[in-house]
N, C-alpha and C. Protein backbone atom coordinates (compact mmCIF):
# COMPACT_ATOMS: atom_id res chain seq x y z
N UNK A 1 126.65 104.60 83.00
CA UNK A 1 127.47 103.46 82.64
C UNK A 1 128.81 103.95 82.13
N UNK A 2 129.89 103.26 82.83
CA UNK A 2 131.05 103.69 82.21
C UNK A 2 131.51 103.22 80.88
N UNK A 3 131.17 101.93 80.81
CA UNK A 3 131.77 101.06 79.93
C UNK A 3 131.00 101.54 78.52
N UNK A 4 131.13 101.12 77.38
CA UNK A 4 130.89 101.21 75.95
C UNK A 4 129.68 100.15 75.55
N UNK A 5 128.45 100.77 75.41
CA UNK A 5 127.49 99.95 75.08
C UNK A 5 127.77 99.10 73.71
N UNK A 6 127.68 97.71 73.35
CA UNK A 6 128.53 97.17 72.26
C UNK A 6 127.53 96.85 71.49
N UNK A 7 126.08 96.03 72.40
CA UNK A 7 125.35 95.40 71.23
C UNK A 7 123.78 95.39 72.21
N UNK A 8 122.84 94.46 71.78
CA UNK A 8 121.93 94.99 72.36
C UNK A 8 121.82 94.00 73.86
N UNK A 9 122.74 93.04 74.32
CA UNK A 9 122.69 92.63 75.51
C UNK A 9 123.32 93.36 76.40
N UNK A 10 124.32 94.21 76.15
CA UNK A 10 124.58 95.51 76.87
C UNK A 10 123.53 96.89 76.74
N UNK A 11 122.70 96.90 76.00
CA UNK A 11 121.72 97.40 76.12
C UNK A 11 120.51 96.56 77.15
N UNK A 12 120.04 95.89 76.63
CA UNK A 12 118.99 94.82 77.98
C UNK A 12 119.84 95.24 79.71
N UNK A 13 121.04 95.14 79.54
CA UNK A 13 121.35 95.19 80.78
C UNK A 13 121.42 96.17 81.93
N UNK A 14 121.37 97.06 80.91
CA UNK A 14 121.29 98.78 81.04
C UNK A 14 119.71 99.22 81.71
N UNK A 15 118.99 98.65 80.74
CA UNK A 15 117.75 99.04 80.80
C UNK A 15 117.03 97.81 82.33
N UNK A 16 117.57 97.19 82.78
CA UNK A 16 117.48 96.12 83.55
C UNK A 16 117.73 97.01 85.11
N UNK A 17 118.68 97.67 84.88
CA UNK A 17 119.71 98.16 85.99
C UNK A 17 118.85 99.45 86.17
N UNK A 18 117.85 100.27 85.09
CA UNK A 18 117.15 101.05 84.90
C UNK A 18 116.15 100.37 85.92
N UNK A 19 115.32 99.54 85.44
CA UNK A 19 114.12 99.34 85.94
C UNK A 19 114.25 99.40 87.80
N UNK A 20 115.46 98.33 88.00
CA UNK A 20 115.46 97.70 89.19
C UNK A 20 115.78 98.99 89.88
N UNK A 21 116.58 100.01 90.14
CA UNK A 21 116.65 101.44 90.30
C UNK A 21 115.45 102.17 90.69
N UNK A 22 114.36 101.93 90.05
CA UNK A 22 113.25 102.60 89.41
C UNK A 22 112.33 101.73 90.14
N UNK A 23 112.48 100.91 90.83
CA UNK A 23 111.71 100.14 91.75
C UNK A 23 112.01 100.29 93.06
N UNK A 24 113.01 99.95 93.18
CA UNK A 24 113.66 100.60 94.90
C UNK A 24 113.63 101.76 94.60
N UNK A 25 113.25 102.54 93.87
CA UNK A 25 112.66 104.01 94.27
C UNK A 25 111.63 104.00 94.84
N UNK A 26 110.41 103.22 93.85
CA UNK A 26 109.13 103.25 93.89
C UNK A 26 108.94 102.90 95.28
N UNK A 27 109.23 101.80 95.37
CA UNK A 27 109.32 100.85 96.75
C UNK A 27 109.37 102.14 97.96
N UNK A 28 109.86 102.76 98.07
CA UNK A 28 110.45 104.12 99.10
C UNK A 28 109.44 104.61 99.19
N UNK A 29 108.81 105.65 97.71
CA UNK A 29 107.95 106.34 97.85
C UNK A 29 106.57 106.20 97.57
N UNK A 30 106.20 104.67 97.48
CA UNK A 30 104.47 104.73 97.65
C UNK A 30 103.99 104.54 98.78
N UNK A 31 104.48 104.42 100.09
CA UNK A 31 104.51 104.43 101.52
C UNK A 31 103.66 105.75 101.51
N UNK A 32 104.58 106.77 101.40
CA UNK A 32 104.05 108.41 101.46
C UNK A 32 102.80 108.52 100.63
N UNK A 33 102.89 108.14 99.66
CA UNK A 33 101.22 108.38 98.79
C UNK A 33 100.23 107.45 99.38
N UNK A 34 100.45 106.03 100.07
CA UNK A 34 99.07 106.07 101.01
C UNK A 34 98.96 106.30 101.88
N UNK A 35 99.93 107.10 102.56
CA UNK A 35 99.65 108.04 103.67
C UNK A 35 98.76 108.99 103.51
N UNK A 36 99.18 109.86 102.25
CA UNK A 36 98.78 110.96 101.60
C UNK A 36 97.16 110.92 101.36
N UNK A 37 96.81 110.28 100.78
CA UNK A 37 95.69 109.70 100.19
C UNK A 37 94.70 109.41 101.19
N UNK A 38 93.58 109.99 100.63
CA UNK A 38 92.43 110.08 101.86
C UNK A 38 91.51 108.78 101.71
N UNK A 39 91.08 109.00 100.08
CA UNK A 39 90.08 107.47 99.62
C UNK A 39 90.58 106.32 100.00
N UNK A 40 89.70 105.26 100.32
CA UNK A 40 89.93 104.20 101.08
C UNK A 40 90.71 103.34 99.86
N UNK A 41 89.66 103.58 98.83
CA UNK A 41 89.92 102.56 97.58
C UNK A 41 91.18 102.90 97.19
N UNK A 42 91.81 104.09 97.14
CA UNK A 42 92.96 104.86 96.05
C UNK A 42 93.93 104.23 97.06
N UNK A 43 93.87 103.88 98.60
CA UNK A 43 94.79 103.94 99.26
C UNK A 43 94.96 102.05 99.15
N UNK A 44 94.12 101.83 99.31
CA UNK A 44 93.92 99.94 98.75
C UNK A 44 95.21 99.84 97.31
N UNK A 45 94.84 100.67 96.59
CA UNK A 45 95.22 100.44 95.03
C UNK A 45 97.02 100.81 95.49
N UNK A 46 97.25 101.82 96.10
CA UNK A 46 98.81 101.70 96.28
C UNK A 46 99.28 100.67 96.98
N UNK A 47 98.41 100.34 97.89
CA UNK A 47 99.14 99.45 99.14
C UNK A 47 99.42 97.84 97.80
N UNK A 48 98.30 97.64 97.33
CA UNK A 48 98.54 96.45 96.43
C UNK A 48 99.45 96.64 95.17
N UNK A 49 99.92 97.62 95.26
CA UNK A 49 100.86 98.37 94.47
C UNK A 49 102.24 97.70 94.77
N UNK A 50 102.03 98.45 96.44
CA UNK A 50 103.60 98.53 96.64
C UNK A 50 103.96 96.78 96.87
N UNK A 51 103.03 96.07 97.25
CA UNK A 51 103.24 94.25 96.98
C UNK A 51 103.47 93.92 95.87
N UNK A 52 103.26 94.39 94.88
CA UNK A 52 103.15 93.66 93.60
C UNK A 52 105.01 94.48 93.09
N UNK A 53 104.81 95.87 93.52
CA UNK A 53 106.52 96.52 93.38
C UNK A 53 107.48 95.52 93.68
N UNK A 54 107.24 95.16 94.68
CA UNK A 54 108.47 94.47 95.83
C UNK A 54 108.84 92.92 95.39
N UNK A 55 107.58 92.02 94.54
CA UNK A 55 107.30 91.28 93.85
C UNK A 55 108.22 91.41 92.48
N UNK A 56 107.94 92.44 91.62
CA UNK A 56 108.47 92.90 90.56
C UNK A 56 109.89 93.69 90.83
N UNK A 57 110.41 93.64 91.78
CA UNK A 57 112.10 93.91 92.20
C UNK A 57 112.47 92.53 92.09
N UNK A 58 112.09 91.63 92.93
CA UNK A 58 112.37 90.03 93.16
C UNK A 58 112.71 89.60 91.61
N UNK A 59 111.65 90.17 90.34
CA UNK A 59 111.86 88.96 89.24
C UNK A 59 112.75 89.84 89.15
N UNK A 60 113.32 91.17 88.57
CA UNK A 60 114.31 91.86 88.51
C UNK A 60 115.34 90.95 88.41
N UNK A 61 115.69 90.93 89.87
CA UNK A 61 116.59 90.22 90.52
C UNK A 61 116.69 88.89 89.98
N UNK A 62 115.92 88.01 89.75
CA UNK A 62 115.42 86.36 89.09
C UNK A 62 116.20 86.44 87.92
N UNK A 63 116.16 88.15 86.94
CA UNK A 63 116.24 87.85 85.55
C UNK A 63 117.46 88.47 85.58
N UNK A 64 118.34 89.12 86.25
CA UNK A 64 120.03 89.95 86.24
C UNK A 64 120.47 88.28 86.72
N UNK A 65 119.89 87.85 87.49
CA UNK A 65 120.65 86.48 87.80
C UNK A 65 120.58 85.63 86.24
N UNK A 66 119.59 84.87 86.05
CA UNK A 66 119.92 84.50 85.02
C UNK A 66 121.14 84.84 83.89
N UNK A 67 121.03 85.80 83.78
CA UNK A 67 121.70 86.81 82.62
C UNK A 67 123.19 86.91 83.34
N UNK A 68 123.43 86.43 85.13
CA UNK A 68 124.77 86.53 84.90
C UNK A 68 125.26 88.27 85.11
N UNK A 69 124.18 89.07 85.40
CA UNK A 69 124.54 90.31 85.68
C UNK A 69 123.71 90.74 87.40
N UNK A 70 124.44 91.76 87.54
CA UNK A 70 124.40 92.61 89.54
C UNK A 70 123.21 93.65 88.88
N UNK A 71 122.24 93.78 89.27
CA UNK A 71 121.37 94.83 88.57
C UNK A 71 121.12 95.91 89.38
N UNK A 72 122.23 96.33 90.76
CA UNK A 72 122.36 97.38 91.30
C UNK A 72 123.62 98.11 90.03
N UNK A 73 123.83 99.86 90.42
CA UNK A 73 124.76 100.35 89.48
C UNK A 73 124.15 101.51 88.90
N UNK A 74 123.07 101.42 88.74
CA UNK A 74 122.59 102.51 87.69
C UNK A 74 121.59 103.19 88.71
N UNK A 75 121.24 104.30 88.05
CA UNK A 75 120.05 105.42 89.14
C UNK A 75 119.04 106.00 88.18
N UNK A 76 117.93 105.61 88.30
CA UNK A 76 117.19 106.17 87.23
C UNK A 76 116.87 107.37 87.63
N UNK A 77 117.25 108.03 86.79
CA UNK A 77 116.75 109.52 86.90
C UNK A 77 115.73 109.93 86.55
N UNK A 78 115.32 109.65 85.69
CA UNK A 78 113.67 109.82 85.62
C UNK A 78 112.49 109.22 86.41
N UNK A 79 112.70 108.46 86.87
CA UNK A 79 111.67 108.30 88.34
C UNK A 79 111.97 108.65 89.11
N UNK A 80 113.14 109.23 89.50
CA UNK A 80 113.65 109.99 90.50
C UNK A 80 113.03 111.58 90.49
N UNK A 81 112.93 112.10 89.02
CA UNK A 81 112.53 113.12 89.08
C UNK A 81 110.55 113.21 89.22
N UNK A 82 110.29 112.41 88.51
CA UNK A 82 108.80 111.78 88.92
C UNK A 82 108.59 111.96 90.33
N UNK A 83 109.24 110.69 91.04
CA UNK A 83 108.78 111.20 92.57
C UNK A 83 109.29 112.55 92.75
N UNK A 84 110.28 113.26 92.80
CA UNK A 84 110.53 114.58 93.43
C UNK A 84 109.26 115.29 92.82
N UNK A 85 108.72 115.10 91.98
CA UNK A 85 107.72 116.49 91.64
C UNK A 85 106.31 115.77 92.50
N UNK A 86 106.15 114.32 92.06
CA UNK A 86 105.05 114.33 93.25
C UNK A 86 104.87 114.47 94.75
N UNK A 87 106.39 114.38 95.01
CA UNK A 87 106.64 114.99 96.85
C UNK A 87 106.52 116.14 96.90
N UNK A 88 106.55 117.08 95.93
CA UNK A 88 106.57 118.71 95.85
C UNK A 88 104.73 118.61 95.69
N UNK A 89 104.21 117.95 95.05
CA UNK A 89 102.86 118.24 94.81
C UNK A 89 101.87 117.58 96.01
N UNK A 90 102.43 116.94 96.79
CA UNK A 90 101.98 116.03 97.86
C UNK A 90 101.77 117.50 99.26
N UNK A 91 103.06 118.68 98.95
CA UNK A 91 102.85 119.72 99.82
C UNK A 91 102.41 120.30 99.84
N UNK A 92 101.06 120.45 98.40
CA UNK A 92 99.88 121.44 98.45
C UNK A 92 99.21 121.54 99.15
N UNK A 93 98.86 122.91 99.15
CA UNK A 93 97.56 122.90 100.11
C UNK A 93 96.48 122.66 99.26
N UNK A 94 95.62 121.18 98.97
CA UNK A 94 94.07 120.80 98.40
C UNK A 94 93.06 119.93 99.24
N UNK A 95 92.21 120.19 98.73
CA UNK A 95 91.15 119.54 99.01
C UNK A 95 91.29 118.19 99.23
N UNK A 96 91.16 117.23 99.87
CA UNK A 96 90.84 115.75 99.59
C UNK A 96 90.38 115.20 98.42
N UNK A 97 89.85 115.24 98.16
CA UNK A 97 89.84 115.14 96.73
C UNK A 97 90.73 115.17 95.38
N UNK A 98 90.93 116.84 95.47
CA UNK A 98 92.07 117.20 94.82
C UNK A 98 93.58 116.32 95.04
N UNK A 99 93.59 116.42 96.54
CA UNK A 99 95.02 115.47 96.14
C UNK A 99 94.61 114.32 96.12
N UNK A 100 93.80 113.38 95.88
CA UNK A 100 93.82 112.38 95.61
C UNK A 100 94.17 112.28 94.03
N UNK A 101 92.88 112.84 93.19
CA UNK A 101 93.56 113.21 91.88
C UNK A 101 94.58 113.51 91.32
N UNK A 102 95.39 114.17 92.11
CA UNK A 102 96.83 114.25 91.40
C UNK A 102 97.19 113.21 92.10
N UNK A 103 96.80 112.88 93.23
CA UNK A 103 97.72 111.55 93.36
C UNK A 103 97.93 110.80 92.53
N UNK A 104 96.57 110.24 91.81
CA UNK A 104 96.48 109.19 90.61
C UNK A 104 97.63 109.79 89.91
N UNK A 105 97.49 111.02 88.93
CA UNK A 105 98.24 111.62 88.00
C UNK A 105 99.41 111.43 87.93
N UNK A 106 99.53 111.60 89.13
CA UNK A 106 101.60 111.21 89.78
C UNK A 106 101.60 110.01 89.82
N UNK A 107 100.63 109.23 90.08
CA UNK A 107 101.20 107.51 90.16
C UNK A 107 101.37 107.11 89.00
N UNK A 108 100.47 107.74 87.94
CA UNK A 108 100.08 107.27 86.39
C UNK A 108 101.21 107.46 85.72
N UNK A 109 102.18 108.93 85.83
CA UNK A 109 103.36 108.81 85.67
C UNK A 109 104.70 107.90 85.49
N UNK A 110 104.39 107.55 86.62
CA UNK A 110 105.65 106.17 87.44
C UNK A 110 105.03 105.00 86.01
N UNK A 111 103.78 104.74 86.07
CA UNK A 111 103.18 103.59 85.95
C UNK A 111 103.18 103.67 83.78
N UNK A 112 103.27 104.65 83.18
CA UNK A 112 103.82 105.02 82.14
C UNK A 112 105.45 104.83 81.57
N UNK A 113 106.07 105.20 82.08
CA UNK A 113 107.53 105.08 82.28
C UNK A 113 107.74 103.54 82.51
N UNK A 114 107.17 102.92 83.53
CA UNK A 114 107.15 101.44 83.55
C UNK A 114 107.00 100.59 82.26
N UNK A 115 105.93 101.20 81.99
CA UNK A 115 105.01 100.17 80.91
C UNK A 115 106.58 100.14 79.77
N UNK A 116 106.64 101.67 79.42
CA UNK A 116 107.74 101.88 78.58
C UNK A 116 108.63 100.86 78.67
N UNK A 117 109.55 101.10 79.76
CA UNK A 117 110.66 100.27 79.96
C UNK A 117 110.91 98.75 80.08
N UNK A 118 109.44 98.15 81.00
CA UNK A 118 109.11 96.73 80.94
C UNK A 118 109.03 96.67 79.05
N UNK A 119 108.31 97.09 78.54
CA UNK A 119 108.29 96.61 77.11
C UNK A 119 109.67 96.97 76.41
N UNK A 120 109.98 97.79 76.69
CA UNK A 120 111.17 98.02 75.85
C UNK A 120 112.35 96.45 76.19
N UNK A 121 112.42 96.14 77.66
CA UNK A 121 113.47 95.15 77.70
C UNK A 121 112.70 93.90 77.47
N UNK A 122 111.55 93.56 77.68
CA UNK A 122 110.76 92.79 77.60
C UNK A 122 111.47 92.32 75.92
N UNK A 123 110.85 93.33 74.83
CA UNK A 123 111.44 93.13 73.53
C UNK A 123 112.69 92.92 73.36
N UNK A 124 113.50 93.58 73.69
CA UNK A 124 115.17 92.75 73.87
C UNK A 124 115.81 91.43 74.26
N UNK A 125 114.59 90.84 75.18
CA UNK A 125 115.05 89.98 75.52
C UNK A 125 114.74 88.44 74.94
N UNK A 126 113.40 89.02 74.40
CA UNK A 126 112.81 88.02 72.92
C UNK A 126 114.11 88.37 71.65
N UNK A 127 113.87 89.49 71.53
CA UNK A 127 115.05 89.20 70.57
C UNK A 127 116.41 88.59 70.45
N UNK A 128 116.69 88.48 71.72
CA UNK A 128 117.88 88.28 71.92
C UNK A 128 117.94 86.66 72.41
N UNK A 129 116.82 86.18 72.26
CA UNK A 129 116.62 84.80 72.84
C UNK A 129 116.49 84.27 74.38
N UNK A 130 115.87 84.95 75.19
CA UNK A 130 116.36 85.09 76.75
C UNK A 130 114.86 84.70 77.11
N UNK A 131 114.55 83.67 76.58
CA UNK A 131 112.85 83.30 77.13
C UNK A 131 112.35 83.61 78.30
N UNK A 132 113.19 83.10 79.58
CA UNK A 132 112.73 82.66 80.65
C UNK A 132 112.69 84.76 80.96
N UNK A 133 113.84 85.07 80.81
CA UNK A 133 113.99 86.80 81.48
C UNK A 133 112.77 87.38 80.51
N UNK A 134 112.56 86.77 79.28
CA UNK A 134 111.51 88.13 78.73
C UNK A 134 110.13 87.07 79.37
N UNK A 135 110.11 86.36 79.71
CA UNK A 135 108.35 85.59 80.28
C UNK A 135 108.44 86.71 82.01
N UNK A 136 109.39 86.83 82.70
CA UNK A 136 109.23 87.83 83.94
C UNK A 136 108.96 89.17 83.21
N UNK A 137 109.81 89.50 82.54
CA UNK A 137 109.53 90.98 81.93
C UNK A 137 107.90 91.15 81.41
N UNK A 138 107.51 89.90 81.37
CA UNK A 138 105.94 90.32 80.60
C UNK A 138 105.15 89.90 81.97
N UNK A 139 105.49 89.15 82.49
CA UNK A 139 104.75 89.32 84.17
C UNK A 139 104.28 90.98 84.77
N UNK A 140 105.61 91.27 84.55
CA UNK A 140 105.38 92.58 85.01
C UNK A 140 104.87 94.04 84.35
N UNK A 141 105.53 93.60 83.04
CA UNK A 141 104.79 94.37 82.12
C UNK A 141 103.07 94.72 82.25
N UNK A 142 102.68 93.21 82.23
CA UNK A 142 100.83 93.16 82.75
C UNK A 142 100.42 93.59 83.88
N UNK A 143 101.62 93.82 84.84
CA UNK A 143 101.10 93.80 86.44
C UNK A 143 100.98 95.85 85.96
N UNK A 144 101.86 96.03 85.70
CA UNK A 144 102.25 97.81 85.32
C UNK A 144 100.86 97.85 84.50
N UNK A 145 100.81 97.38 83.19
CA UNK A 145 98.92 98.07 82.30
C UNK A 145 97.88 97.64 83.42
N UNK A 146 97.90 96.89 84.61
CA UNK A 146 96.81 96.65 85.38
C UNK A 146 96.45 97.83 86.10
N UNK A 147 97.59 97.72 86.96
CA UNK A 147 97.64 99.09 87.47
C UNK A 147 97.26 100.49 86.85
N UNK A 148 98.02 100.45 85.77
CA UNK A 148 97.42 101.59 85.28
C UNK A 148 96.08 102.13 85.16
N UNK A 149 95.30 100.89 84.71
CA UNK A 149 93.90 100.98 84.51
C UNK A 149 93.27 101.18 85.46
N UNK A 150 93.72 100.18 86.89
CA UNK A 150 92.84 100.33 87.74
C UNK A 150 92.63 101.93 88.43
N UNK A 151 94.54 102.84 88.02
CA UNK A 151 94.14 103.96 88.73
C UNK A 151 93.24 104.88 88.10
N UNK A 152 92.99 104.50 86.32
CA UNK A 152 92.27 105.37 85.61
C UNK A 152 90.58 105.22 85.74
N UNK A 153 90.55 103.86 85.99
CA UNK A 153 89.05 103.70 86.52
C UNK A 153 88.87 104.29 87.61
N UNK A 154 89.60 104.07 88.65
CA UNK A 154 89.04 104.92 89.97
C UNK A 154 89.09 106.57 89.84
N UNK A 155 89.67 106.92 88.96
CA UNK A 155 89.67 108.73 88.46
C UNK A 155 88.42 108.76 88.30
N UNK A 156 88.44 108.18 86.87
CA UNK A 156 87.02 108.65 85.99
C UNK A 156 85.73 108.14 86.48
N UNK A 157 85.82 106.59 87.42
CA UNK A 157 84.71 106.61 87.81
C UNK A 157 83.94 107.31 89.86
N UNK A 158 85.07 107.60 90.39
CA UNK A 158 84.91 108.50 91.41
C UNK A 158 85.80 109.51 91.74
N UNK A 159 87.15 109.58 91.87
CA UNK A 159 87.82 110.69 92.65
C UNK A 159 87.62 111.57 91.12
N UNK A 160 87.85 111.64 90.52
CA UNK A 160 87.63 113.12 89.11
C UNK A 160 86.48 113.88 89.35
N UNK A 161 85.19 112.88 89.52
CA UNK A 161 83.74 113.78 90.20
C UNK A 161 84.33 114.51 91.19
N UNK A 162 84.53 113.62 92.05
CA UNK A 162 84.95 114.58 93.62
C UNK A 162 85.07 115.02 93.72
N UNK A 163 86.28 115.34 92.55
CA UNK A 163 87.54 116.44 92.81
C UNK A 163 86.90 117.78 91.91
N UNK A 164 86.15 117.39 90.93
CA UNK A 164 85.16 118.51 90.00
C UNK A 164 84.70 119.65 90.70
């Protein structure tokens, strides 16, 4: 950002321009991880992933409108670097198994960083009085801890054996 962050709606907006960044990333690269991905179920769990992503760009978009702001501009670099290390780890040579497991690991990543950031603007935007933008921000917020869980259940209750 060039400009001078002033107060915390130039902060929300920041972190807005973050997320949406950080989704048209995602959006790109969970294609390749159910390619990658051998389990039927793990490959189910991205594909309903990447719908619910493309979904959660849209409110993005719903809530920079509201607010009167373009929520292209910014590049998140930290999911940027996320995927680059799971495209580097996607070129191992493992087991089926094995890369499925790190698959999770690498998705759990993305899906951490999310949670973060959905809550972080989520809270800004209650504070700041922005009902309708923080009720999407908590849409998605829930859709991100779903996910999460669901990839931690499918670890611990099959691909982690597997991969053992």
């Amino acid at each position: 950002m060039s400009d001078k962050l002033k107060n915390l709606d130039d902060l929300l907006e920041h972190q807005l321009k973050d997320l949406y960044s950080a989704e048209t990333q995602i959006i790109k690269a969970l294609p390749k991880m159910v390619n990658k991905a051998t389990d039927p179920k793990l490959k189910d769990a991205f594909n309903t992933h990447l719908k619910e992503t493309e979904e959660q760009k849209k409110r993005l978009e719903q809530a920079c409108d509201k607010l009167g702001i373009k929520p292209t501009g910014e590049t998140c670099k930290a999911i940027k670097g996320i995927i680059e290390e799971a495209s580097e780890f996607m070129e191992e040579d493992a087991e089926e198994a094995v890369m499925d497991a790190g698959l999770i690991a690498e998705a759990q990543r993305v899906e951490h960083y999310e949670i973060s950031g959905y809550g972080t603007a989520h809270r800004y935007a209650v504070q700041l009085g922005h009902r309708e933008v923080a009720d999407l921000l908590a849409k998605t917020l829930e859709e991100e801890k779903d996910a999460d869980e669901k990839l931690n259940d499918l670890a611990i209750e099959k691909i982690n054996v597997e991969a053992e």
